[in-house]
Protein backbone atom coordinates (compact mmCIF):
# COMPACT_ATOMS: atom_id res chain seq x y z
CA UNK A 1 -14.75 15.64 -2.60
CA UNK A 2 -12.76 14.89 -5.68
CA UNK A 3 -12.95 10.87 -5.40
CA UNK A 4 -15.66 8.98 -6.75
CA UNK A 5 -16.87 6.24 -4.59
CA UNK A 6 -18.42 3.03 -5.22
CA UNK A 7 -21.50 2.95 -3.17
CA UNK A 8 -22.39 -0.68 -2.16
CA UNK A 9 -26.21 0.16 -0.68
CA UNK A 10 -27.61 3.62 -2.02
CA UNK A 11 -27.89 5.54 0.98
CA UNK A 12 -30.64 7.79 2.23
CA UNK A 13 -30.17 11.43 0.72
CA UNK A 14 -29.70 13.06 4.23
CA UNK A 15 -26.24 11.06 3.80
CA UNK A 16 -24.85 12.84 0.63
CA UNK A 17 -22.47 15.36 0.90
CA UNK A 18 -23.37 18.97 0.61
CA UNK A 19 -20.19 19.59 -1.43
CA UNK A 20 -19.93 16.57 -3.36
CA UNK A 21 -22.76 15.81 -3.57
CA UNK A 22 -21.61 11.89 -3.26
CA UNK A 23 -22.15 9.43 0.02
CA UNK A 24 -20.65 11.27 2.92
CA UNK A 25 -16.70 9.54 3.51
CA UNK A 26 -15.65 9.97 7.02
CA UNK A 27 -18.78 12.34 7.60
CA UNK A 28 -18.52 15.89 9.55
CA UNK A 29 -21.59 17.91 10.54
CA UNK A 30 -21.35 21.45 10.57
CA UNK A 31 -23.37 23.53 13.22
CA UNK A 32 -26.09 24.39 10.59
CA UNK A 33 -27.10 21.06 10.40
CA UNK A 34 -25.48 20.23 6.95
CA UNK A 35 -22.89 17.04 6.28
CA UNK A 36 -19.86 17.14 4.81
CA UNK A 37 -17.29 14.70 4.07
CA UNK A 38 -14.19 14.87 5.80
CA UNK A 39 -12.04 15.78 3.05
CA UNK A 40 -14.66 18.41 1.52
CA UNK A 41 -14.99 19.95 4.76
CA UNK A 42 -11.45 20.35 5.31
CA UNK A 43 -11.30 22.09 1.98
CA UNK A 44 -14.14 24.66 2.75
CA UNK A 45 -12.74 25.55 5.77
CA UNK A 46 -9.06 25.86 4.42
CA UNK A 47 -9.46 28.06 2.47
CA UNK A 48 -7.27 31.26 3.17
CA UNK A 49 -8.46 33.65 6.14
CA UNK A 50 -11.84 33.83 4.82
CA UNK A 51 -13.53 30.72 6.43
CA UNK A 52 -15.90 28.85 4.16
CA UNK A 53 -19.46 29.10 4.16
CA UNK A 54 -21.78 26.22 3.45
CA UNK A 55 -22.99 24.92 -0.19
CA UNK A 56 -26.90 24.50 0.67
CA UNK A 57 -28.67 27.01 -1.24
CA UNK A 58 -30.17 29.62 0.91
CA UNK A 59 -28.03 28.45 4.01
CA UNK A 60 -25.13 30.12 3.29
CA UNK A 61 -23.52 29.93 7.21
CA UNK A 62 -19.54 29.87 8.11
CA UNK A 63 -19.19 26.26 8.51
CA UNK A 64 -17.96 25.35 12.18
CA UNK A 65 -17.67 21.86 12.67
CA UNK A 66 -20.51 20.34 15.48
CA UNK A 67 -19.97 16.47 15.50
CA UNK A 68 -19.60 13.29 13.98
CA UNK A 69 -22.72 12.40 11.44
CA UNK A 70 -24.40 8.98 11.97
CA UNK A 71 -24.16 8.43 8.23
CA UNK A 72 -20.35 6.84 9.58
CA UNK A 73 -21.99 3.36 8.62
CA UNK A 74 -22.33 3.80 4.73
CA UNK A 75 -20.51 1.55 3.13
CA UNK A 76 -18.43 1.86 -0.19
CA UNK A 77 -15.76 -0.04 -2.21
CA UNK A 78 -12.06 1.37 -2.94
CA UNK A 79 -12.51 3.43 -5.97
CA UNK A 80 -9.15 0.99 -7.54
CA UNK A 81 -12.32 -1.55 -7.67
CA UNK A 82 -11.20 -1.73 -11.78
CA UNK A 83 -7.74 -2.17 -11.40
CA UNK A 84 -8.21 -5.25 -8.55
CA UNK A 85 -8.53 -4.07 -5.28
CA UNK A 86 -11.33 -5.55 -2.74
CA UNK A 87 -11.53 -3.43 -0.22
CA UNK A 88 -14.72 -2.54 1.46
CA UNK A 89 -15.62 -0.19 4.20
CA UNK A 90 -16.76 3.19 5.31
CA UNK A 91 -13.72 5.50 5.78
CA UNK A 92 -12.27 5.73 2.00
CA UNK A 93 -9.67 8.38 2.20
CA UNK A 94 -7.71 6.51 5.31
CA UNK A 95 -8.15 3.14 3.30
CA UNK A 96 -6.24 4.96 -0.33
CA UNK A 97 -3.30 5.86 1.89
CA UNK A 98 -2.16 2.27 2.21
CA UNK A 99 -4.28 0.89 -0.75
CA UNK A 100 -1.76 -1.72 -3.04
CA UNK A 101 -3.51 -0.42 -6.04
CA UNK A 102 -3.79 3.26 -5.90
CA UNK A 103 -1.28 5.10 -8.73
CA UNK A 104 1.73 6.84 -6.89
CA UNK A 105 4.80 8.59 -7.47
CA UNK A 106 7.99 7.11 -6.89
CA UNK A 107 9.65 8.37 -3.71
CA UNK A 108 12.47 9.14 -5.99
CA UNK A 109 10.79 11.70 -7.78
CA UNK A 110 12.41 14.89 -6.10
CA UNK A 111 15.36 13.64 -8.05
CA UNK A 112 14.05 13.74 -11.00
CA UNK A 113 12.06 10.31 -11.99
CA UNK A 114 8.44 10.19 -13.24
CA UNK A 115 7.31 7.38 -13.07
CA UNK A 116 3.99 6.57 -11.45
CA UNK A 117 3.02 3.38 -10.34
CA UNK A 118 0.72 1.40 -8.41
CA UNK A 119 1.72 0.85 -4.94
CA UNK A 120 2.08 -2.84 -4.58
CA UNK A 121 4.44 -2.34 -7.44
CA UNK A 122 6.62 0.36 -5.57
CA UNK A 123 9.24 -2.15 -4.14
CA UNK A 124 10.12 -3.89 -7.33
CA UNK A 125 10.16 -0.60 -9.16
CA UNK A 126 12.54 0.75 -6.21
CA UNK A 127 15.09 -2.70 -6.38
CA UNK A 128 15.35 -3.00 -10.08
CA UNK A 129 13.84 -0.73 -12.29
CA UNK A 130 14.15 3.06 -10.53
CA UNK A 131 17.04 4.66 -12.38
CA UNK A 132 17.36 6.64 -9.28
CA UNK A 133 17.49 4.14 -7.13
CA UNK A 134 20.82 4.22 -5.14
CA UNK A 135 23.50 1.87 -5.44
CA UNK A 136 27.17 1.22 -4.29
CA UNK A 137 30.23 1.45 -6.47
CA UNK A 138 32.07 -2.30 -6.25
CA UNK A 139 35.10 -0.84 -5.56
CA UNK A 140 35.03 2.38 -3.43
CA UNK A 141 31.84 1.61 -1.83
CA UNK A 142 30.37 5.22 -2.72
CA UNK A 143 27.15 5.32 -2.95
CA UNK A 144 25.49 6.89 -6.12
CA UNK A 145 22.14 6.31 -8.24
CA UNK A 146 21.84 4.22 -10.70
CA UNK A 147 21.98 6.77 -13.74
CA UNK A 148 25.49 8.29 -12.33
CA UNK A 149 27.15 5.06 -11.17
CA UNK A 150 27.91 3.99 -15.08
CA UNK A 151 29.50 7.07 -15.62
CA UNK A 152 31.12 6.88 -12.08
CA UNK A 153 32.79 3.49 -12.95
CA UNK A 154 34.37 4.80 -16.13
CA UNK A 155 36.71 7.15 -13.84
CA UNK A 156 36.71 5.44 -10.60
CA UNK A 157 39.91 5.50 -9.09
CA UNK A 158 39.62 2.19 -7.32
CA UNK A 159 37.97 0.15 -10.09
CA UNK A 160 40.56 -2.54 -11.29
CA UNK A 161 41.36 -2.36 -14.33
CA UNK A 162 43.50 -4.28 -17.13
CA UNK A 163 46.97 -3.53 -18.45
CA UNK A 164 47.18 -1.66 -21.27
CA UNK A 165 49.89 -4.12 -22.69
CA UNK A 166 47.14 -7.05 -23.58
CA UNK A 167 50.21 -10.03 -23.03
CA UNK A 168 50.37 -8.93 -19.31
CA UNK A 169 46.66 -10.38 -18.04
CA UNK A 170 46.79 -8.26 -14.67
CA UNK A 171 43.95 -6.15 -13.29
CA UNK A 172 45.23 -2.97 -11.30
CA UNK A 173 43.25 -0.34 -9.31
CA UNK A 174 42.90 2.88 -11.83
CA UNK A 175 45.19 4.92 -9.69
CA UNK A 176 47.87 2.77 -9.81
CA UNK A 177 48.13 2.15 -13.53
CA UNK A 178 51.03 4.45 -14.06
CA UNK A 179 52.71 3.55 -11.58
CA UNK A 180 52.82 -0.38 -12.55
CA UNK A 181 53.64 0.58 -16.18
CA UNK A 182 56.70 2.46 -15.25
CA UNK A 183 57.86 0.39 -11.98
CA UNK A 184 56.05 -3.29 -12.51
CA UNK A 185 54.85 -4.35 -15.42
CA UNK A 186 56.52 -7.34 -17.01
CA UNK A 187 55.92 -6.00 -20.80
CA UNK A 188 56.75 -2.36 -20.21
CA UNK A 189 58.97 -1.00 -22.61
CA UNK A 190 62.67 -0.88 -22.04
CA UNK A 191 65.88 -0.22 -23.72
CA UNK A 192 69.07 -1.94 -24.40
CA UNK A 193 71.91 0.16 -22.63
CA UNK A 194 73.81 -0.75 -25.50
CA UNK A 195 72.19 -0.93 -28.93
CA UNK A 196 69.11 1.10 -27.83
CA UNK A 197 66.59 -1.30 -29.15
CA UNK A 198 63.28 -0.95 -27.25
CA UNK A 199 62.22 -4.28 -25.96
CA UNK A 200 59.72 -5.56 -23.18
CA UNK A 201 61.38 -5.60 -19.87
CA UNK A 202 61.00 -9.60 -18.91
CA UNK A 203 63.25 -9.91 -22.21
CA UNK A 204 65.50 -7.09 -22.04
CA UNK A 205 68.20 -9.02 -19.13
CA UNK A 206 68.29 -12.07 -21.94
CA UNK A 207 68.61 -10.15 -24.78
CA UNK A 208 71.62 -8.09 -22.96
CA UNK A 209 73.30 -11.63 -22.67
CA UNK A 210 73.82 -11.44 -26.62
CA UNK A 211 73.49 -7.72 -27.57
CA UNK A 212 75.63 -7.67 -30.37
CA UNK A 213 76.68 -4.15 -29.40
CA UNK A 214 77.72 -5.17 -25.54
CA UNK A 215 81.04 -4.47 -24.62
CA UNK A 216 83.48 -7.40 -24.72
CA UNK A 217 86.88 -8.14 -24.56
CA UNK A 218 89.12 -10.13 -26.58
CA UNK A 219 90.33 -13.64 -23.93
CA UNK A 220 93.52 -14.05 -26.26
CA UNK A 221 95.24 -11.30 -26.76
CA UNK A 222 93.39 -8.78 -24.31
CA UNK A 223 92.42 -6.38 -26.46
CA UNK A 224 89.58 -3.84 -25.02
CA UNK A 225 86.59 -1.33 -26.72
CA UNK A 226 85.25 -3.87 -28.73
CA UNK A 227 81.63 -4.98 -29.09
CA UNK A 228 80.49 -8.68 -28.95
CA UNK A 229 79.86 -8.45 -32.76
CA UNK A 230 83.36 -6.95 -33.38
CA UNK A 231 84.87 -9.30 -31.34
CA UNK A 232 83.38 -12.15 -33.60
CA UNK A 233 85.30 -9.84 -36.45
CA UNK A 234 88.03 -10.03 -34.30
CA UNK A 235 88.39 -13.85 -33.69
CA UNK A 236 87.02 -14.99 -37.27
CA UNK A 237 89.66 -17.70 -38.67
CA UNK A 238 90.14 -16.29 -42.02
CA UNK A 239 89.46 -12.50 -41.30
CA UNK A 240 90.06 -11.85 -38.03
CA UNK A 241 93.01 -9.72 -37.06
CA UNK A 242 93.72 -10.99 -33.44
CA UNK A 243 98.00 -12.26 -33.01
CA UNK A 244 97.35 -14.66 -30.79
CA UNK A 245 94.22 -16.14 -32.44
CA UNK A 246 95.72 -20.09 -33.15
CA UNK A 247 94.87 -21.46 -37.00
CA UNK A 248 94.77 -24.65 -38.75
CA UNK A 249 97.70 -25.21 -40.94
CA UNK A 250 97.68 -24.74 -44.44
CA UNK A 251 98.03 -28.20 -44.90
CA UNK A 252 95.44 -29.48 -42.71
CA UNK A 253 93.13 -30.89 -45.84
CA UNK A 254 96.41 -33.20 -46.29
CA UNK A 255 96.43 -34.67 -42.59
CA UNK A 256 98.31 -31.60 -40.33
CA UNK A 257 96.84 -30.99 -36.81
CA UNK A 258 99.30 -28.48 -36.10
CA UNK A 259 97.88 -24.81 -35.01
CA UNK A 260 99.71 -21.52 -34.79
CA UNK A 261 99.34 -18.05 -33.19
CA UNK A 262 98.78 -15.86 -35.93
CA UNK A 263 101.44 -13.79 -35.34
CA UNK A 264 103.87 -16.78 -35.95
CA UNK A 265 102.05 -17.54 -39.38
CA UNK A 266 104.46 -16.45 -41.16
CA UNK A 267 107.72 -18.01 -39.41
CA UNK A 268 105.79 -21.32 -39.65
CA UNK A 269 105.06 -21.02 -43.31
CA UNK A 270 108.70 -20.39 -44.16
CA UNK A 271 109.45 -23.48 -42.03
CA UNK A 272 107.01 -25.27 -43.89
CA UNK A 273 108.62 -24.12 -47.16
CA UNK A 274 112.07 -25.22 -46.09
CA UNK A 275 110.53 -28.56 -45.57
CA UNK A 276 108.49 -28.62 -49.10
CA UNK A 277 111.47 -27.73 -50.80
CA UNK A 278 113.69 -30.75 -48.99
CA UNK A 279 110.77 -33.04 -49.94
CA UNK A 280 111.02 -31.40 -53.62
CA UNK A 281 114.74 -32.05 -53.50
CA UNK A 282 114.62 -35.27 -52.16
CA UNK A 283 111.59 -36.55 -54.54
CA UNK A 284 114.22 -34.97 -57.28
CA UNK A 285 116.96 -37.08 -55.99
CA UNK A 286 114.55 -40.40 -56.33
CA UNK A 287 114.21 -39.39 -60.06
CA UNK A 288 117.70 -39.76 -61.15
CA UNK A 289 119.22 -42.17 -63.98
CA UNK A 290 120.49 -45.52 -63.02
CA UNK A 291 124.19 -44.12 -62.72
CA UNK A 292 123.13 -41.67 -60.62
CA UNK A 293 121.41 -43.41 -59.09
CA UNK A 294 124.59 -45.64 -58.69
CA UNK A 295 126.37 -42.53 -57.77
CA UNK A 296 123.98 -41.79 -55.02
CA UNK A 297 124.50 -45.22 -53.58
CA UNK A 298 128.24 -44.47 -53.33
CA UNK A 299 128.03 -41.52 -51.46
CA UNK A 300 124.93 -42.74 -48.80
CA UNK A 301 127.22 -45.72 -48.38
CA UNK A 302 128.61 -43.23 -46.72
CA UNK A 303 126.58 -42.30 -44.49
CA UNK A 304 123.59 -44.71 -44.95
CA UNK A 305 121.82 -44.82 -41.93
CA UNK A 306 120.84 -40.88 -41.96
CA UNK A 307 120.13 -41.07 -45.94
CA UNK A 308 117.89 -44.12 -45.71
CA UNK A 309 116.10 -42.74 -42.43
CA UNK A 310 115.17 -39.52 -44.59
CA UNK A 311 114.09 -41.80 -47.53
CA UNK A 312 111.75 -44.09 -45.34
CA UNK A 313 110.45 -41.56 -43.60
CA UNK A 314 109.60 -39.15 -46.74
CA UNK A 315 108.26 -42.13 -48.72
CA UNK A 316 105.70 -42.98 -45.78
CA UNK A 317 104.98 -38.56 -45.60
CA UNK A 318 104.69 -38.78 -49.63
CA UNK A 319 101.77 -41.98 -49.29
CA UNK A 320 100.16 -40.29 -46.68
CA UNK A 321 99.99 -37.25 -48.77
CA UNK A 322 98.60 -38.61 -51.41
CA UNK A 323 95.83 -40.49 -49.75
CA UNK A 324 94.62 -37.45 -48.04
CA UNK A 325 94.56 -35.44 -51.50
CA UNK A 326 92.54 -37.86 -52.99
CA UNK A 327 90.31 -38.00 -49.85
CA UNK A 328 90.20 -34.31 -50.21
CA UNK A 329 89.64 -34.32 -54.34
CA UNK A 330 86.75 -35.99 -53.72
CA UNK A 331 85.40 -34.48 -50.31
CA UNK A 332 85.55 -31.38 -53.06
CA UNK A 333 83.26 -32.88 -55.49
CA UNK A 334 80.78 -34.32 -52.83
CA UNK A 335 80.72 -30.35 -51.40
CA UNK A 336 80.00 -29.13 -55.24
CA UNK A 337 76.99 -31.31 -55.48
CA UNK A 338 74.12 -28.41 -55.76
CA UNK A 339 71.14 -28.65 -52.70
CA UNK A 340 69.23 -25.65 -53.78
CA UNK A 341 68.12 -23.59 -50.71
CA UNK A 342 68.13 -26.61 -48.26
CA UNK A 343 70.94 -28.96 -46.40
CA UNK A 344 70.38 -31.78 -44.95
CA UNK A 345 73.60 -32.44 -42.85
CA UNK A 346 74.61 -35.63 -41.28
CA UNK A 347 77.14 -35.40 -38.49
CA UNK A 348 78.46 -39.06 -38.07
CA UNK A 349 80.45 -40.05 -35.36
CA UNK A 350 78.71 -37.58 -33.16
CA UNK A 351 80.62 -38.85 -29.29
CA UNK A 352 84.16 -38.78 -31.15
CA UNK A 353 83.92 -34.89 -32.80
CA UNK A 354 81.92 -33.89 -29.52
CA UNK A 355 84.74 -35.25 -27.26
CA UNK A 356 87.48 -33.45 -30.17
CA UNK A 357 85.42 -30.07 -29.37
CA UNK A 358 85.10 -30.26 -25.63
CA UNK A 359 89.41 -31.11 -25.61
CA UNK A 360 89.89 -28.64 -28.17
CA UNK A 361 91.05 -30.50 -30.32
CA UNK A 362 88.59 -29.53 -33.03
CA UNK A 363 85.89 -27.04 -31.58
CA UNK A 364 84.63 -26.55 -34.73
CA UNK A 365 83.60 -28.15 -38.78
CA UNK A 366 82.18 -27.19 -41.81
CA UNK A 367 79.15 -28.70 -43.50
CA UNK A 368 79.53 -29.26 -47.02
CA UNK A 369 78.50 -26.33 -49.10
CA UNK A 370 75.30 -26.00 -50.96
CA UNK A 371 73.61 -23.23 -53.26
CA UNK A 372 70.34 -21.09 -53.56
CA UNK A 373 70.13 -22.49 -57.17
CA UNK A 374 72.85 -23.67 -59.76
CA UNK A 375 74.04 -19.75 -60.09
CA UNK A 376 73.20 -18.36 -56.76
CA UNK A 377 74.73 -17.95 -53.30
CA UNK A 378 77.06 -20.61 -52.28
CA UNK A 379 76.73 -21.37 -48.62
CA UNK A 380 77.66 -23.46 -45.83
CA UNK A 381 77.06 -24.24 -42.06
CA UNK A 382 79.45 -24.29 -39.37
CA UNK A 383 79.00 -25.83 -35.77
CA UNK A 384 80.18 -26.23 -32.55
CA UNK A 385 79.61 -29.03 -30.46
CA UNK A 386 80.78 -27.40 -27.12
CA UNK A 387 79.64 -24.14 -28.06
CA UNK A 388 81.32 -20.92 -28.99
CA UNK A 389 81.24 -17.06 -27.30
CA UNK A 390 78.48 -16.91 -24.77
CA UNK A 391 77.71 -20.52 -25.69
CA UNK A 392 80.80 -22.17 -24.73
CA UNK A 393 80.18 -24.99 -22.62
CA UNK A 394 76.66 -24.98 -22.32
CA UNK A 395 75.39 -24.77 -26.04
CA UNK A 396 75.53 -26.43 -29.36
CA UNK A 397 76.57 -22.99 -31.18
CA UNK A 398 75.35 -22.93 -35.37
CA UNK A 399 76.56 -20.53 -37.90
CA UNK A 400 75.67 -19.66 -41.19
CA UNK A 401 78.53 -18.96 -43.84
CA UNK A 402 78.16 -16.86 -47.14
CA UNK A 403 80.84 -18.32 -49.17
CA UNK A 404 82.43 -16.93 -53.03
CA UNK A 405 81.01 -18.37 -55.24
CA UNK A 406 81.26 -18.42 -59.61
CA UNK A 407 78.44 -15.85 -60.13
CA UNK A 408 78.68 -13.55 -57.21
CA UNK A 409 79.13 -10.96 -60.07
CA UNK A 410 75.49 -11.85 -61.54
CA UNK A 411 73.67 -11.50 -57.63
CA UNK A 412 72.37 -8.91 -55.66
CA UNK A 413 74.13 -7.98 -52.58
CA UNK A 414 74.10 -7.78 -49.12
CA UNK A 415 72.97 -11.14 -48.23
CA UNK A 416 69.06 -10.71 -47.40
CA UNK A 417 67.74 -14.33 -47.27
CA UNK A 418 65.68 -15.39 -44.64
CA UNK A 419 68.19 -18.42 -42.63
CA UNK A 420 66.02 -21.64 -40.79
CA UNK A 421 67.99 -23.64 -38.60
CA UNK A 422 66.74 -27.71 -37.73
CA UNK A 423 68.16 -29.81 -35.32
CA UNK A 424 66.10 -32.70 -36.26
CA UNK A 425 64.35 -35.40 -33.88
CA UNK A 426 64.83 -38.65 -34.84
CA UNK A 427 61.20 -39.79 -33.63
CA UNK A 428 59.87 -37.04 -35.95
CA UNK A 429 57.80 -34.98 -32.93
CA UNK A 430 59.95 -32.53 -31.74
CA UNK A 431 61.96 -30.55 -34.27
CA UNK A 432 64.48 -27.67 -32.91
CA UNK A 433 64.33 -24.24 -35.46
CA UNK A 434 65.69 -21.30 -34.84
CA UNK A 435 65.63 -18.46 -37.98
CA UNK A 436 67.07 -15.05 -38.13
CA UNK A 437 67.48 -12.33 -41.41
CA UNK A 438 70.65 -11.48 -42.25
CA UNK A 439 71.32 -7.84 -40.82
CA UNK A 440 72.42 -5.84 -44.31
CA UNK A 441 75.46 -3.75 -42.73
CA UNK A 442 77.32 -6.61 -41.55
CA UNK A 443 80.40 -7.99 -43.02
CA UNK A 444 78.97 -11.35 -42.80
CA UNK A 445 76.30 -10.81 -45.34
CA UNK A 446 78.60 -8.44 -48.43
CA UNK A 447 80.02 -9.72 -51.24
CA UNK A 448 82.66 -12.54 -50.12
CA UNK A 449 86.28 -11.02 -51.10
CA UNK A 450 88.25 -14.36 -49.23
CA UNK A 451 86.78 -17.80 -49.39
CA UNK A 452 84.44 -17.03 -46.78
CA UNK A 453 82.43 -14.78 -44.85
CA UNK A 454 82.89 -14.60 -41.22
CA UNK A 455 80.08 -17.03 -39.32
CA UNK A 456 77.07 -15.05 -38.61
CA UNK A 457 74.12 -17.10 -36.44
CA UNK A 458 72.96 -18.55 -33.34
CA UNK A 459 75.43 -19.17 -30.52
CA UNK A 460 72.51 -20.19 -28.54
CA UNK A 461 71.09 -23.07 -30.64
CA UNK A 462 70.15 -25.76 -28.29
CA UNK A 463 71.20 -26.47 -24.29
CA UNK A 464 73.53 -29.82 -24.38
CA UNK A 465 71.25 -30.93 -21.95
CA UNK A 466 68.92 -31.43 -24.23
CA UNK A 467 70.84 -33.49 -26.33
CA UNK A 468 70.73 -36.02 -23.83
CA UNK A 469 66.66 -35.84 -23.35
CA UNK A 470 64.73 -39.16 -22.95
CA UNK A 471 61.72 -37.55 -24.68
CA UNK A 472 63.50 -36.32 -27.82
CA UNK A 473 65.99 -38.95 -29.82
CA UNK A 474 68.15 -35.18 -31.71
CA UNK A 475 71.19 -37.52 -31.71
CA UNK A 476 70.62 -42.03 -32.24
CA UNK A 477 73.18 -44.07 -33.57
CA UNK A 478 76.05 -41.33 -33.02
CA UNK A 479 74.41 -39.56 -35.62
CA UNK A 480 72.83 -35.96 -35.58
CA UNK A 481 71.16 -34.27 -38.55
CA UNK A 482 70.86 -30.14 -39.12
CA UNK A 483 69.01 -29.06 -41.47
CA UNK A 484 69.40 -25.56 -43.01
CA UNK A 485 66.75 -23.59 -45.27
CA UNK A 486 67.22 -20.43 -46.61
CA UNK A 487 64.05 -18.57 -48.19
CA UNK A 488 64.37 -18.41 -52.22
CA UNK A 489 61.23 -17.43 -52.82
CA UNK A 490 61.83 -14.21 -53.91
CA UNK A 491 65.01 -14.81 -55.81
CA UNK A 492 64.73 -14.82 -59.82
């Protein structure tokens, strides 16, 4: 026998093992007379079809089993003695089949581990440690060992994983990634049907609500096949080419509220001159010498009533006239007064222009102008207090004007300044801003050839709800302030 034993009492010799030559375990007698252990017997006589013969010199005999040997009561320790095992008894071999500390094989060693490990430490090796040791995928339940199942989760069709676009935060089964990023996914890309920009789809509907390149049509004078930023072409005040687009008089800086279709510009301005040259004619007639002026009374004795009628009535026009000039002289110089890059604008009497814009009375103002530095851009702000285009109604609408200036010669051109609009909070907490950069091909941002550019900005500025929030103070006092920065910091 191959095991060494422990022997607790030395035995008497007839008890050794005529193989071995060790205490008998689980003896066997064979028919010569000779003792064998169990396990050397069963070696002996396994051996092929030649049966074995026994190992006492001179005895030589096939060895057929008689009977049990009475040397069954030796005793002997477990030969794991060293590594902590107790046992006693007679039968060794049955005792290192279930012995805790007799070095094994894992049972997963057909598939390829080699470990080998002491018995009592089997179970732990089997839950924790075996990298053969099966285990279930998470999310299809396959079973797999432990070695495969990393590599198994990397392509695992039911494993949930995240979106590629990092803003969306959703987990989704493997195979069904495609199909969210083309069908579901809130930040999958789409485009515009009409400028082609690529945007993600939760923003694509809002941007469509002020593509510059949808389709619109013109309200006044119906004209069709123009985009929304053509239309703004279209409509501008000074610019625009639409007949039936109404304008301020000429003479509104001198107190005229009167609007025309632009088509009938140009009957109302000959009016108008009819009327400047009676006023020139009649101012002429007020000049005269004292005997003309003696004359004159003769002849509107005449017909006084009429004469004096025109004379009270043209002296009151000529006051007026002259009040609003010099209201307008110096409006002129306050608008001169150079703010380089930034305008603070105050919009007094905020209830009374609001109510003008909402009648249509006045839908719209200028803020005075201010400059990028004393010879750079000359610019201004225009608003809307009831909103304008896709604003109307619901909006505060803000534009930003590029206006001639005296050294448009010495600056470089298109417009490329970065634009910040403010609608400030009175408590200081809650500012409004809203920026954009000028887009180089549009008209609004070339050289001015007329006074000014069209209006180029944010029709969208701020809900008029908001205006009216208890948790923001944008308009105390009937006053509102806007500021306006543009970026100079890379101008010379």
């Amino acid at each position: 026998m191959s095991m060494r034993k422990v022997i607790i009492k030395v035995p008497d010799p007839k008890y050794v093992c005529s193989s071995c030559r060790l205490p008998v375990d689980d003896p066997k007698q064979a028919e010569c007379g000779h003792i064998y252990c169990r396990s050397c017997v069963e070696e002996l006589t396994g051996l092929g079809s030649v049966r074995g013969r026994c190992k006492i010199p001179g005895c030589n005999e096939i060895i057929t089993l008689q009977k049990d040997s009475p040397a069954t009561a030796i005793a002997v320790r477990c030969i794991n003695v060293h590594s902590g095992c107790e046992w006693q008894g007679t039968i060794l071999q049955d005792h290192l089949l279930e012995c805790d500390y007799e070095m094994i094989p894992c049972v997963h060693d057909w598939q390829g581990c080699t470990t080998k490990i002491l018995r009592k430490d089997l179970a732990p090796h089997l839950d924790t440690e075996c990298d053969f040791r099966p285990e279930n995928c998470p999310a299809c339940d396959d079973t797999f060992n432990h070695i495969d199942l990393t590599a198994h989760r990397g392509e695992c069709e039911y494993e949930k994983i995240p979106c590629i676009h990092k803003d969306c935060g959703e987990r989704i089964p493997r195979k069904d990634l495609s199909k969210h990023l083309t069908d579901t996914c809130a930040f999958r890309s789409a485009v515009c049907q009409w400028c082609k920009e690529s945007r993600p789809f939760k923003d694509i509907a809002k941007h469509q609500e002020s593509c510059p390149m949808a389709p619109a049509r013109c309200k006044w004078c119906g004209k069709k096949g123009l985009t929304r930023s053509q239309l703004q072409d279209h409509q501008h005040p000074q610019t625009g080419d639409c007949p039936n687009m109404k304008l301020p008089c000429h003479f509104e800086p001198t107190g005229c509220r009167e609007k025309q279709k632009r088509k009938q510009e140009g009957r109302y301005a000959k009016t108008l001159g009819t009327v400047v040259d009676t006023v020139l004619q009649l101012a002429s007639n007020m000049e005269r010498t004292p005997a003309q002026d003696e004359e004159s009374r003769l002849d509107m004795h005449q017909d006084s009533k009429t004469t004096q009628r025109k004379k009270k009535k043209l002296a009151i026009k000529m006051f007026r006239e002259d009040i609003a000039l010099a209201e307008q002289d110096l409006r002129f110089q306050v608008l001169e007064l150079p703010n380089y890059g930034t305008l603070i604008w105050k919009i007094a009497g905020f209830s009374r222009k609001r109510h003008d814009a909402i009648t249509g009375k006045t839908v719209s103002f200028y803020s005075p102008c201010f400059f990028t530095s004393r010879t750079g851009y000359k610019m201004c702000a225009r608003i809307y207090l009831n909103g304008d285009g896709m604003g109307k109604g619901t909006h505060v609408s803000l534009f930003f004007v590029v206006m001639r200036g005296h050294y448009d010669g010495l600056l470089r051109w298109p417009f490329r300044q970065k634009v910040t609009f403010m609608l400030l909070d009175h408590k200081n907490r809650d500012h409004l801003t809203d920026a954009f950069r000028p887009d180089p091909t549009s008209s609004s941002f070339q050289r001015p050839t007329s006074d000014m550019n069209i209006a180029s900005g944010c029709p969208l500025f701020v809900p008029l709800s908001q205006l009216d929030s208890s948790s923001h103070a944008y308009v105390r006092d009937d006053t509102m302030y806007i500021k306006v920065v543009v970026d100079t910091s890379d101008l010379p």
